[in-house]
Protein backbone atom coordinates (compact mmCIF):
# COMPACT_ATOMS: atom_id res chain seq x y z
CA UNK A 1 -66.64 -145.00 -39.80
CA UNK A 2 -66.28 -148.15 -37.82
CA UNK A 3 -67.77 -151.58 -39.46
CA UNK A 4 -68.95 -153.78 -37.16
CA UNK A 5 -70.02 -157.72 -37.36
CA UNK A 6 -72.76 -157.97 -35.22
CA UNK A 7 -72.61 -161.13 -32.64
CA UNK A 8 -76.14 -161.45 -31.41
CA UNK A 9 -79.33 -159.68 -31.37
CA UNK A 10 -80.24 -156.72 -29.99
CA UNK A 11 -81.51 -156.46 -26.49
CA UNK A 12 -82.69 -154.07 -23.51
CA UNK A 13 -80.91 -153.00 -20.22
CA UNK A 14 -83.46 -152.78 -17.71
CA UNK A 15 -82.00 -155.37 -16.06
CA UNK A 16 -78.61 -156.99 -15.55
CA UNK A 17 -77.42 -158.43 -18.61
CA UNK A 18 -73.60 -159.87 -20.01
CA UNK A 19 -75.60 -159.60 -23.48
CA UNK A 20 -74.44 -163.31 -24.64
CA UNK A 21 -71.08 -163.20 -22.61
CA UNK A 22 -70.04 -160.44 -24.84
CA UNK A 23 -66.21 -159.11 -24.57
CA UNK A 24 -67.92 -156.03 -26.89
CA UNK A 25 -70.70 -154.49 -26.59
CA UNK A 26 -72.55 -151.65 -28.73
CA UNK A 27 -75.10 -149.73 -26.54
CA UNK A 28 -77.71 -146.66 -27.72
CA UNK A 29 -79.67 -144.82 -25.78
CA UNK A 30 -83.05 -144.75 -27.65
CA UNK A 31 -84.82 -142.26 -25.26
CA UNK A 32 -85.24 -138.28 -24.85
CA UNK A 33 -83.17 -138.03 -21.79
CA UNK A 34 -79.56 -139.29 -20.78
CA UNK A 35 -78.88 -142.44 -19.33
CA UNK A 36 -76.54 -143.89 -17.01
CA UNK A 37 -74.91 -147.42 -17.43
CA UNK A 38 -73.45 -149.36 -15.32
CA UNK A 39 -70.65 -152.54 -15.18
CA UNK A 40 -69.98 -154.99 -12.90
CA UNK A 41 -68.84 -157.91 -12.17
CA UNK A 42 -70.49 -161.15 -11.95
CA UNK A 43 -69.72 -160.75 -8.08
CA UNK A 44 -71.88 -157.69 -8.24
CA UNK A 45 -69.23 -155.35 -7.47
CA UNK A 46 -69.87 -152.05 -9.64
CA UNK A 47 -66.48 -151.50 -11.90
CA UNK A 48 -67.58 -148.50 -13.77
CA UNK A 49 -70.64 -146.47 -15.03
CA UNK A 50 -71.11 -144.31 -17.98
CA UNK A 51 -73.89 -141.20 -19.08
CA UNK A 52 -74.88 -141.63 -22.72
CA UNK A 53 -76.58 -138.44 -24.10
CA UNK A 54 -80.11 -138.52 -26.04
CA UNK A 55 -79.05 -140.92 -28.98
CA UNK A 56 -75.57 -141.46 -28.36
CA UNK A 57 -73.61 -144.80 -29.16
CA UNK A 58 -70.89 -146.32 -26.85
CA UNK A 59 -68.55 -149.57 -27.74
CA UNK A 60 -67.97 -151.17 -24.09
CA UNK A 61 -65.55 -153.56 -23.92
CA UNK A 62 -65.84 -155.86 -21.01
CA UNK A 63 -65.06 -159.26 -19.11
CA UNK A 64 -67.57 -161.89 -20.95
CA UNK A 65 -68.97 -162.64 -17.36
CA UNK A 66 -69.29 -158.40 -16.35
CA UNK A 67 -72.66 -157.74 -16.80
CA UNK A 68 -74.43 -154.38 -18.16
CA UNK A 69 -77.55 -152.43 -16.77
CA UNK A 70 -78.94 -148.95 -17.65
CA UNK A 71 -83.14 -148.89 -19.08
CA UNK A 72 -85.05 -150.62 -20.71
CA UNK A 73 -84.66 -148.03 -23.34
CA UNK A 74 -81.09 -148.64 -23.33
CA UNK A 75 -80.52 -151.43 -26.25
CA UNK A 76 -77.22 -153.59 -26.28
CA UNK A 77 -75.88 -156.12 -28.84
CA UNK A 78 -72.44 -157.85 -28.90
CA UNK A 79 -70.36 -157.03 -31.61
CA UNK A 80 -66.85 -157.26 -33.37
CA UNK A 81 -65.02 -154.54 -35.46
CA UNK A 82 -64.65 -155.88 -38.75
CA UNK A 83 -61.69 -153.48 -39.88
C-alpha cells in the first residue's frame, strides 16, 4: 500500500485545474459511471487523457504548469509518496 503526504486540499475537475501547480496528483472518480481525464499543457495543447472506472484511483504525475480536467465529480489533490 502506497503512503502518501497529502500537499493541498482536495478539489473538483470540472474545469481546468494544475491543482496548486502540482508535479503529483491523486485523482478518484466519485461517480457511477467512468470518466475521462484529460492533460495539457498550459498552452492548451492536449498531452494525454485517461478513463478511470466507477471508483478507481490514478497517481498523475505532471508538469506543475499542465493542467487537469475531467467532472466535477472527478476530485484531485496534490500529493507526495511518503515511502
Amino acid at each position: 500500500m502506497a503512503v502518501i503526504r497529502l500537499l493541498g486540499s482536495e478539489g473538483n475537475l470540472g474545469s481546468a485545474s494544475n491543482v496548486g501547480l502540482a508535479k503529483l496528483v491523486r485523482v478518484i472518480n466519485n461517480h457511477s459511471a467512468v470518466q475521462v481525464i484529460t492533460q495539457k499543457n498550459s498552452g492548451g495543447t492536449t498531452l494525454a487523457t485517461v478513463t478511470l472506472g466507477i471508483g478507481e484511483i490514478a497517481y498523475i504525475a505532471k508538469a506543475s504548469t499542465d493542467t487537469l480536467t475531467g467532472a466535477a465529480t472527478s476530485l484531485a489533490v496534490s500529493v507526495a509518496f511518503a515511502n
